[in-house]
Every structure is written in C-alpha cells, then in structure tokens.
C-alpha atoms as a PDB file:
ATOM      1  CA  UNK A   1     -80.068  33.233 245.699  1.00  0.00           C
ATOM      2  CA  UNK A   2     -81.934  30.323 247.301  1.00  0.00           C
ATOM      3  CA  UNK A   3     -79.552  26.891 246.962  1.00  0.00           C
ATOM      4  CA  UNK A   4     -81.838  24.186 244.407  1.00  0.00           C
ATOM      5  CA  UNK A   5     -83.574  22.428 246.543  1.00  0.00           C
ATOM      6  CA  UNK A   6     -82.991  19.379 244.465  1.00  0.00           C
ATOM      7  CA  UNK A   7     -79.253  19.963 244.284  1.00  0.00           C
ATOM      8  CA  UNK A   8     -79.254  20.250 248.393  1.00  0.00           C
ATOM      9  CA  UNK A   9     -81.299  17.230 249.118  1.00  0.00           C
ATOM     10  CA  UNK A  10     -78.674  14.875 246.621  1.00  0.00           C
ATOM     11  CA  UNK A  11     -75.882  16.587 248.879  1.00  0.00           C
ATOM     12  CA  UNK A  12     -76.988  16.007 251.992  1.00  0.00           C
ATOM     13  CA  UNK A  13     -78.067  12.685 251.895  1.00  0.00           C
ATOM     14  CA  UNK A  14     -74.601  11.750 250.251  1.00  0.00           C
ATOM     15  CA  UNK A  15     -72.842  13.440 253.405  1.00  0.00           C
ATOM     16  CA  UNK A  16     -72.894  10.394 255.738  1.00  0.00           C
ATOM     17  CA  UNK A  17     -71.462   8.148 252.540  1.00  0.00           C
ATOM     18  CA  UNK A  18     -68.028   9.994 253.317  1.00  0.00           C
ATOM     19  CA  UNK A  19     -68.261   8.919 256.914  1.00  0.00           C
ATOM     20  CA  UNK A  20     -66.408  12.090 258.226  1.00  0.00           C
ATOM     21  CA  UNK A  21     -68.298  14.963 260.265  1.00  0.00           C
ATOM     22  CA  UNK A  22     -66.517  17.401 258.764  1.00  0.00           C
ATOM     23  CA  UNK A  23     -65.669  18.118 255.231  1.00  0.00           C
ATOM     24  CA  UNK A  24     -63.196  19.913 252.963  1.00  0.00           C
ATOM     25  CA  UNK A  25     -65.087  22.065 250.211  1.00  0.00           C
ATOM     26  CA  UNK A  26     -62.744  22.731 247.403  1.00  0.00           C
ATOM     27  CA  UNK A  27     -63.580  24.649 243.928  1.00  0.00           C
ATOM     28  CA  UNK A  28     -62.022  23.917 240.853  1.00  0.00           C
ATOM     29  CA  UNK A  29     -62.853  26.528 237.785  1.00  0.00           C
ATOM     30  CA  UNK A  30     -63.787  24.256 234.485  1.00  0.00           C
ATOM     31  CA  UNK A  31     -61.017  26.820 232.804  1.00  0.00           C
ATOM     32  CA  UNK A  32     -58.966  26.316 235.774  1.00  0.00           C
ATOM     33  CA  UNK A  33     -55.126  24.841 235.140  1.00  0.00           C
ATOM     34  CA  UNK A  34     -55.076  25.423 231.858  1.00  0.00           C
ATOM     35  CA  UNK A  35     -51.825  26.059 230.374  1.00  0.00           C
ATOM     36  CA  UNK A  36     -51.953  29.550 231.220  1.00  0.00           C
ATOM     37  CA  UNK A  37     -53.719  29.896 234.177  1.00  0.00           C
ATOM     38  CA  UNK A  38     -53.556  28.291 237.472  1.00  0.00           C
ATOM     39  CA  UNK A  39     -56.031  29.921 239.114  1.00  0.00           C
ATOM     40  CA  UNK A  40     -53.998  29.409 242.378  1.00  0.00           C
ATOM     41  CA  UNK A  41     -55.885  31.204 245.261  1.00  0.00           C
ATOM     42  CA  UNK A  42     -57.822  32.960 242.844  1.00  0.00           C
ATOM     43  CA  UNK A  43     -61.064  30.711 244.136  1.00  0.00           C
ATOM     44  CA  UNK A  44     -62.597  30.036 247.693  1.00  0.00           C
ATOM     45  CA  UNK A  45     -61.862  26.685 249.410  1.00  0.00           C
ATOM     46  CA  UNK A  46     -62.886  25.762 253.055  1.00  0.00           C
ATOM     47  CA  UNK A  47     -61.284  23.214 255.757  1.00  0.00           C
ATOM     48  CA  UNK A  48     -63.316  21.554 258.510  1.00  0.00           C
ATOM     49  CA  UNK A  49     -67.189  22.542 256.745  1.00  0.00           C
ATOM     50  CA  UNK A  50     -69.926  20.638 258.760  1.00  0.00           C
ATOM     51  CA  UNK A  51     -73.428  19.494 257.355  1.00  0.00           C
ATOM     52  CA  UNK A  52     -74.733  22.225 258.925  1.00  0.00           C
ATOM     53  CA  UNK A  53     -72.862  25.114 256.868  1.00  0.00           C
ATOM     54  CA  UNK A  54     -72.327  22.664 253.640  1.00  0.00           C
ATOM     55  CA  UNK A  55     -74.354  23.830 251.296  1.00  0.00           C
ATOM     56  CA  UNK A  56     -73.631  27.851 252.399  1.00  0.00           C
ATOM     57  CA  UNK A  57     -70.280  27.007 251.539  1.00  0.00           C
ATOM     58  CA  UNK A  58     -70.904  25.233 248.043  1.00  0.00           C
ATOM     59  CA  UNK A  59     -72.593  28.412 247.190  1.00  0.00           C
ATOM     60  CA  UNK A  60     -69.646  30.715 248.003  1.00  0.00           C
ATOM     61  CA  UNK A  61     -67.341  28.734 246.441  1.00  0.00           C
ATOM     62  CA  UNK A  62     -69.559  29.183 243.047  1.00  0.00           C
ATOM     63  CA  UNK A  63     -69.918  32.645 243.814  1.00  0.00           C
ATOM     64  CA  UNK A  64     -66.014  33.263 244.324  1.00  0.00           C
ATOM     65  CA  UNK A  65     -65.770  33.363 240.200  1.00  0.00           C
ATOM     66  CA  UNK A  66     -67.605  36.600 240.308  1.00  0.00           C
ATOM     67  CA  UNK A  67     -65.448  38.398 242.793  1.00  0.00           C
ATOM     68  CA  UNK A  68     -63.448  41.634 241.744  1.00  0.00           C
ATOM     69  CA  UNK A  69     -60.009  39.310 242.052  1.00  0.00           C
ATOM     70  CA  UNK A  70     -61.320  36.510 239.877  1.00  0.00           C
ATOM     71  CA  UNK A  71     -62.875  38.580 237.409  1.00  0.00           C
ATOM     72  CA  UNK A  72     -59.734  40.819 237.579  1.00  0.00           C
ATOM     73  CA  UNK A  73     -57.651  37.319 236.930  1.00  0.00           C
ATOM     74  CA  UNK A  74     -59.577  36.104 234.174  1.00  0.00           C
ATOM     75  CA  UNK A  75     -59.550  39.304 232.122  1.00  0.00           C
ATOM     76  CA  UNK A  76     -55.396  39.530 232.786  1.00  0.00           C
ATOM     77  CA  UNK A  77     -55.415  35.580 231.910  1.00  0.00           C
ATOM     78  CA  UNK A  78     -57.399  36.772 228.690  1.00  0.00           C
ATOM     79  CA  UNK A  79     -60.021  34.017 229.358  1.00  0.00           C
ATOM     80  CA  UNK A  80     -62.408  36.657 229.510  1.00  0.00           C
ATOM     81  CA  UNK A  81     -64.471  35.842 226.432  1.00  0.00           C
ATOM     82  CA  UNK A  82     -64.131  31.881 227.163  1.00  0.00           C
ATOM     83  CA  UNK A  83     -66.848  29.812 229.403  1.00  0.00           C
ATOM     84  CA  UNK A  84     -65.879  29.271 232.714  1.00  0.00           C
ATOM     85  CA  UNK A  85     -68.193  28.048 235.454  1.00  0.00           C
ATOM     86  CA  UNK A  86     -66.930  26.449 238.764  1.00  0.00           C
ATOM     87  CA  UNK A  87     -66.945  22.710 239.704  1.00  0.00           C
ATOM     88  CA  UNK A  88     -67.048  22.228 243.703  1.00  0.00           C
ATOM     89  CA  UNK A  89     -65.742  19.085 245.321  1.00  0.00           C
ATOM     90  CA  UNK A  90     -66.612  17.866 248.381  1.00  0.00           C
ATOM     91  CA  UNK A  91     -63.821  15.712 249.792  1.00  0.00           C
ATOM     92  CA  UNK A  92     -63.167  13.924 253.116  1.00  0.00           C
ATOM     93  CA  UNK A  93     -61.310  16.217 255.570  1.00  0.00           C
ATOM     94  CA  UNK A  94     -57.503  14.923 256.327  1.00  0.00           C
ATOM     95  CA  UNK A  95     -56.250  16.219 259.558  1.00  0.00           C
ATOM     96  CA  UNK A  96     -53.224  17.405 258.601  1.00  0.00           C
ATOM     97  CA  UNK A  97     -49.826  16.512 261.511  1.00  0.00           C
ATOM     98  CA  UNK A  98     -47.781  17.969 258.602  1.00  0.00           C
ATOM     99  CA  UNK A  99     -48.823  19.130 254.878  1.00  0.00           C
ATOM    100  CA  UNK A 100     -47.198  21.182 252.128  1.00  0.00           C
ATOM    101  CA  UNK A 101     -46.680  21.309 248.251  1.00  0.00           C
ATOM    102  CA  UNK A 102     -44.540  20.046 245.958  1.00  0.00           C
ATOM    103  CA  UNK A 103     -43.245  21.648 242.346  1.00  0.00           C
ATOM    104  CA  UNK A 104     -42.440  18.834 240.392  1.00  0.00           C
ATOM    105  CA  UNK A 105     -40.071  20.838 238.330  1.00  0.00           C
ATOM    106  CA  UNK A 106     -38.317  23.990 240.044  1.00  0.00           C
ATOM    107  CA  UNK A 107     -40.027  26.876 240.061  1.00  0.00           C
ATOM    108  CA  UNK A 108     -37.065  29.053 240.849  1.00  0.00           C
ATOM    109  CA  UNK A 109     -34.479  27.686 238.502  1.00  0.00           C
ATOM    110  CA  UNK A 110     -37.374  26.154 236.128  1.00  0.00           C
ATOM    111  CA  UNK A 111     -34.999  22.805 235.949  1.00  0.00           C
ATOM    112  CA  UNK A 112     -37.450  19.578 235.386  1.00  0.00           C
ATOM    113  CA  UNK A 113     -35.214  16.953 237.025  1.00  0.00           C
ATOM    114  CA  UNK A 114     -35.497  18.261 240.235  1.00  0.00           C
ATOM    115  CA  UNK A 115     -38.629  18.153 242.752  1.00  0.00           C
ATOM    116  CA  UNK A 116     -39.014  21.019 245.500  1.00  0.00           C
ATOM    117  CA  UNK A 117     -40.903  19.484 248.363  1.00  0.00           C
ATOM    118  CA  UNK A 118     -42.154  22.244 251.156  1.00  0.00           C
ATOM    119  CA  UNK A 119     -43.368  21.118 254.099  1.00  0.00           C
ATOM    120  CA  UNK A 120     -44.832  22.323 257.472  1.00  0.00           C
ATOM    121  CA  UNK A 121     -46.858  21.390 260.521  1.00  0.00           C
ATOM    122  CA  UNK A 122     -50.896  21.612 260.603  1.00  0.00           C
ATOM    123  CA  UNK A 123     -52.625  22.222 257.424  1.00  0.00           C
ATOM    124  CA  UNK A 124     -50.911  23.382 254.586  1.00  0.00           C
ATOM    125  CA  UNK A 125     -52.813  26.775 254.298  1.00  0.00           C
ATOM    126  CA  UNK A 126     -50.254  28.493 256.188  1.00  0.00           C
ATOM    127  CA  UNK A 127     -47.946  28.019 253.655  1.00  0.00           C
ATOM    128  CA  UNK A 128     -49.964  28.782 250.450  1.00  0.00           C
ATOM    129  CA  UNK A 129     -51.192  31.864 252.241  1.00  0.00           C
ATOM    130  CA  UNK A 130     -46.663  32.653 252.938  1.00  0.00           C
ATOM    131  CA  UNK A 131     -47.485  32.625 257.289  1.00  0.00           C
ATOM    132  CA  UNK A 132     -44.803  30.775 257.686  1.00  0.00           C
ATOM    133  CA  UNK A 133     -41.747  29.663 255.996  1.00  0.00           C
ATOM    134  CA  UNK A 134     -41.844  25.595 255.405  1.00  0.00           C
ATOM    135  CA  UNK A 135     -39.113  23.283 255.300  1.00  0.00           C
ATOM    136  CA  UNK A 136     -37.611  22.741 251.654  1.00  0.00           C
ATOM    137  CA  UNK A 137     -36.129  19.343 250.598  1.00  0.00           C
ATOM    138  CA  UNK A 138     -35.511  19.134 246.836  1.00  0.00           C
ATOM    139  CA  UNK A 139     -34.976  15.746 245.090  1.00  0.00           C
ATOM    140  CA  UNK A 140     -32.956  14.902 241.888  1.00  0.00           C
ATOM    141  CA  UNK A 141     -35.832  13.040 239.622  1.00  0.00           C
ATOM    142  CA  UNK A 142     -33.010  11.509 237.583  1.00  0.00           C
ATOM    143  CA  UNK A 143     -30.783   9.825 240.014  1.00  0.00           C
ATOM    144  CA  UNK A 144     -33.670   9.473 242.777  1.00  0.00           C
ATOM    145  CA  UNK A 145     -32.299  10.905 245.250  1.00  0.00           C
ATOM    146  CA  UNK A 146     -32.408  13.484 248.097  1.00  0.00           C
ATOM    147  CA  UNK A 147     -30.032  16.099 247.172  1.00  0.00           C
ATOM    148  CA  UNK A 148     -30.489  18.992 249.795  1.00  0.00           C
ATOM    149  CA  UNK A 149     -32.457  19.591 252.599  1.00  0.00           C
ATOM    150  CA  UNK A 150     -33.033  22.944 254.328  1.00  0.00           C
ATOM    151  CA  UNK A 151     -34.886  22.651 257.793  1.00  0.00           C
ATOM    152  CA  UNK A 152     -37.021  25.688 259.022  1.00  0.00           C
ATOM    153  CA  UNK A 153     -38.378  26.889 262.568  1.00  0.00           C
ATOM    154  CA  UNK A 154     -42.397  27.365 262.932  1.00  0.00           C
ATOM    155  CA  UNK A 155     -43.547  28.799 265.219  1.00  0.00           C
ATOM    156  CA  UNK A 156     -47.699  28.521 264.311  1.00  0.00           C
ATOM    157  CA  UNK A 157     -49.615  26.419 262.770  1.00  0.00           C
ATOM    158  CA  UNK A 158     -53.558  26.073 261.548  1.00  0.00           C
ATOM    159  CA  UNK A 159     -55.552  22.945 262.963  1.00  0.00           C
ATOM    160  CA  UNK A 160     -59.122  22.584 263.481  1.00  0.00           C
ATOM    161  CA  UNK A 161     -60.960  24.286 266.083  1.00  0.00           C
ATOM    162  CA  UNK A 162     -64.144  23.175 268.049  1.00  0.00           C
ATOM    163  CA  UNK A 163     -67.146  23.001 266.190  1.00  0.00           C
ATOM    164  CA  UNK A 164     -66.439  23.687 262.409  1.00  0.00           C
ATOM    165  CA  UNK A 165     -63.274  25.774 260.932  1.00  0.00           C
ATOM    166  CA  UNK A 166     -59.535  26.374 261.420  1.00  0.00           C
ATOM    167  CA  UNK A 167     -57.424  28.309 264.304  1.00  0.00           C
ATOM    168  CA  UNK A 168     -54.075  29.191 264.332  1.00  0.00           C
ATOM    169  CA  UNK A 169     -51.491  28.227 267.813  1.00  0.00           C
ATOM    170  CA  UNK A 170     -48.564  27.605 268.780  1.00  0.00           C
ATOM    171  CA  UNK A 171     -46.287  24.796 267.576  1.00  0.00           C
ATOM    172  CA  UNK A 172     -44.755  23.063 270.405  1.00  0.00           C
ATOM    173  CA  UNK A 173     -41.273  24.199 271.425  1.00  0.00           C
ATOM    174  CA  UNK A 174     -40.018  20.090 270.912  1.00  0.00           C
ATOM    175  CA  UNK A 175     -41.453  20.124 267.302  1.00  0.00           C
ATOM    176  CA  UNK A 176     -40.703  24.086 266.523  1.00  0.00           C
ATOM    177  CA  UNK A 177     -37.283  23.553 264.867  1.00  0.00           C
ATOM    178  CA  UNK A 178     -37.712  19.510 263.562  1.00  0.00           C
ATOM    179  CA  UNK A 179     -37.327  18.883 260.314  1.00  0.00           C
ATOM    180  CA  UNK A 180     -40.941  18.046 259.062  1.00  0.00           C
ATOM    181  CA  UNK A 181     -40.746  14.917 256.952  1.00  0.00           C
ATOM    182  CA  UNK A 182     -38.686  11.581 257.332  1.00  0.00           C
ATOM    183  CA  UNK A 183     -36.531  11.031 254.703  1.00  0.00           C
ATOM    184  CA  UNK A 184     -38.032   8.145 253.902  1.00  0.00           C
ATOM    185  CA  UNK A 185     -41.576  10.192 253.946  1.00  0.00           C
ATOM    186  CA  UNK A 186     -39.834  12.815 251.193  1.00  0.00           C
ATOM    187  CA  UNK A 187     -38.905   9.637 249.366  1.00  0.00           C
ATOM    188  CA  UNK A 188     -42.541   8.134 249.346  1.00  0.00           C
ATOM    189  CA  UNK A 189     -43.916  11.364 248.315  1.00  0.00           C
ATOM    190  CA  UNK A 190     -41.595  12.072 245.607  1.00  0.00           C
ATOM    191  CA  UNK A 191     -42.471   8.582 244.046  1.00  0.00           C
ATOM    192  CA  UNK A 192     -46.201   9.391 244.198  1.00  0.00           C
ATOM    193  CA  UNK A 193     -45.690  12.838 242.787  1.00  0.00           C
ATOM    194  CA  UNK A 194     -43.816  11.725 239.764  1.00  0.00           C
ATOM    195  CA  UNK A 195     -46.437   9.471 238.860  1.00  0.00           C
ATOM    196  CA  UNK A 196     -49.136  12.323 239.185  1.00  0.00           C
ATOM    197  CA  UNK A 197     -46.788  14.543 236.441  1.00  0.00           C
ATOM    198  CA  UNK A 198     -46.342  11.635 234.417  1.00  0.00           C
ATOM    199  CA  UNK A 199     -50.088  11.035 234.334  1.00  0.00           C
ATOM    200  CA  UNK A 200     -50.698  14.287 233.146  1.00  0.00           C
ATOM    201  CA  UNK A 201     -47.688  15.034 231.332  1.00  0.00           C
ATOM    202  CA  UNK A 202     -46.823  18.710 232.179  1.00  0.00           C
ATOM    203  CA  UNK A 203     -45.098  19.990 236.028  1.00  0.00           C
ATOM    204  CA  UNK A 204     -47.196  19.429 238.346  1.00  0.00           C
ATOM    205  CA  UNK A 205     -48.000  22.125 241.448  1.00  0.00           C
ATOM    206  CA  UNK A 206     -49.205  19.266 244.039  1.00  0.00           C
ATOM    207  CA  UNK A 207     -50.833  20.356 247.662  1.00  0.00           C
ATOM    208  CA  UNK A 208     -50.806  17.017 250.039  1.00  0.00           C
ATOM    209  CA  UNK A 209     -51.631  16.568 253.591  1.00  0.00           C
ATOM    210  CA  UNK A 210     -49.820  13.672 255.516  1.00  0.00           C
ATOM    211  CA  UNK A 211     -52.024  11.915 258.682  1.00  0.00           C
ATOM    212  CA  UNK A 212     -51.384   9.243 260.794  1.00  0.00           C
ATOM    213  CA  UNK A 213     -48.163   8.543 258.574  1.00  0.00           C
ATOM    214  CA  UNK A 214     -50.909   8.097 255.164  1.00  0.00           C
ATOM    215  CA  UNK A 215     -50.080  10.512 252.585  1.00  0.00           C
ATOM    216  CA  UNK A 216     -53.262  12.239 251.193  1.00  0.00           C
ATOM    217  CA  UNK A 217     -53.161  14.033 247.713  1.00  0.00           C
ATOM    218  CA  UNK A 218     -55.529  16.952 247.968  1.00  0.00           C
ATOM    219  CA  UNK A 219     -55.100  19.048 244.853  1.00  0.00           C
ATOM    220  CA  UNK A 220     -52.756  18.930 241.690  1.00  0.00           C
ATOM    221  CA  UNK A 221     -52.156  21.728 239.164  1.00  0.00           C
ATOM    222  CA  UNK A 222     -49.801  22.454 236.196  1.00  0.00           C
ATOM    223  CA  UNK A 223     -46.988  24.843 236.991  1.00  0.00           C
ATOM    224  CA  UNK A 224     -47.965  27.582 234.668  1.00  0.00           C
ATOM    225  CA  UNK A 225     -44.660  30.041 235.532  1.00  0.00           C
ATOM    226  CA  UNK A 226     -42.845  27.732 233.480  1.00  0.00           C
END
C-alpha cells in the first residue's frame, strides 16, 4: 500500500524542525502498556532512519501489528477483540556512549523499593535483544542510595554505521571491563526515574540512552510481570 500522500508531505517537511539527519522511528500500540501487556519487542522500532527511508519505515512500523508474533501476542494477551492500532513517533536520534534500562521495582525479587539499573556501551539494543550481558547497579529507593553494584565485560557493541542504520564492533580493550556509569550518573538517573514512576503511578520499565554526559529518556513502560 502506497504511503498518503498527504500524511508524507506533513512528515517530511517537519523533518528539518528536529534538526538531526538521522532519526529514531519508534511504535507505540494505542493498547500498548496496559496493565497486562507490555508489548515489549512485540513491535518494530528503527535507530539511525534518514529522510530518505522515513516514511518506508513509518509504514513497517504500522504494519508490525499484523505480523504472526503480534497477532500471536495479542490473542495470548486476550486483547484480541479490543481496538488496537499503532501510534509511530518520530524522535531525534541520541548517539548512545552508553544506554540501558532501568526496572523501577525488581523484576526478579518483585520488591518496589529497589531500582535495577542495567547498563552497557553503544545503543541499548544489545541488551533488550540479551547480546550482551550489561552492568547491574541496583539502588535502595527508600534510603537513596547505591546498594550493590555488579560490573560486566563487553565485548561488542551497536553504533551507527555510514549512511543510515546500526553495526555491531568491537568495544575497546580500555573500556571492555569498566564499569559503565559514574556513580554519580546511576544517582542522576535514579532521581529522574523515580519521578517518571511517580508520574504514572505503577513500576516503570524505562529504556534511556546517555550522550555527551546528557541523559536522554527514550521509552517508558509499566512492568507488567509484577
């Protein structure tokens, strides 16, 4: 199916408003993070999307409700017989030195006072897809403090690649077994973190990207393994 041209033309000619050359095209189901259902990785998103391939990407990530997984997902999620369509946002493109995701409740031990930070080098995508095992700090939300920190080796990481998309390589021997975040980073993004859950009142499952030492929120869900 043909993009509308009248859809295309508003989305082009709002590109150069975000001042970026490349893009991150995200979807977000209108059912999506419900109580329920996450829709974690259910639904297409895409890193490093030039004007050039924007609008072909827009148009998968619409179509990604209709694959076999998603349809699969929503039947098992019994929203099957509710309305769901597929919001796509078009946000500017942080190039990630070091991203992750944080549980603002634990999503091992389910406890609500304490934050699990993970965190690696390059975009986060290696660690939402498991490629590589992140660094985990986990902080006490009632005392406001660090209260263990366990440092991992990586050995790849994703970045972008000439011309549009992502590439895996090599993390530098000097960075391959640092520990990822400050502590005063961890604190800084704890603080914003707990504002996010507090703002929407449930655990929150936050993805963030850190560049040039500016923390970026990129997507927040509720924790629905609760």
């Amino acid at each position: 199916t043909d993009f509308p041209a009248d859809i295309g033309q508003l989305i082009l000619k709002s590109f150069p408003k975000l001042g970026e050359k490349y893009v991150a095209v995200r979807s977000s189901a209108t059912a999506e993070d419900s109580s329920i259902a996450s829709w974690a990785g259910e639904l297409e998103s895409y890193l490093y999307v030039d004007k050039g391939n924007l609008l072909d990407m827009i148009k998968t990530c619409w179509s990604s409700l209709f694959t076999p997984r998603a349809i699969f997902y929503r039947f098992e999620k019994k929203l099957h017989r509710m309305k769901v369509s597929v919001a796509v946002v078009v946000q500017k493109m942080v190039n990630s030195e070091i991203s992750g995701i944080t549980f603002t409740a634990h999503p091992v031990t389910k406890d609500r006072n304490q934050m699990v930070i993970e965190a690696g080098w390059g975009q986060g995508e290696s660690i939402v897809a498991g490629k590589i095992t992140p660094d985990t700090y986990i902080y006490d939300k009632v005392i406001g403090s660090l209260i263990d920190i366990n440092i991992s080796s990586q050995k790849e990481m994703i970045v972008s690649k000439s011309g549009s998309g992502t590439k895996t390589v090599k993390v530098p021997k000097i960075k391959a077994s640092q520990q990822k975040l400050s502590g005063e980073q961890i604190m800084k993004l704890a603080v914003i973190c707990e504002k996010i859950e507090k703002h929407y009142r449930v655990p929150q499952d936050i993805e963030w990207a850190l560049e040039k030492n500016k923390l970026y929120i990129t997507q927040t869900r509720p924790i629905t393994t609760l």
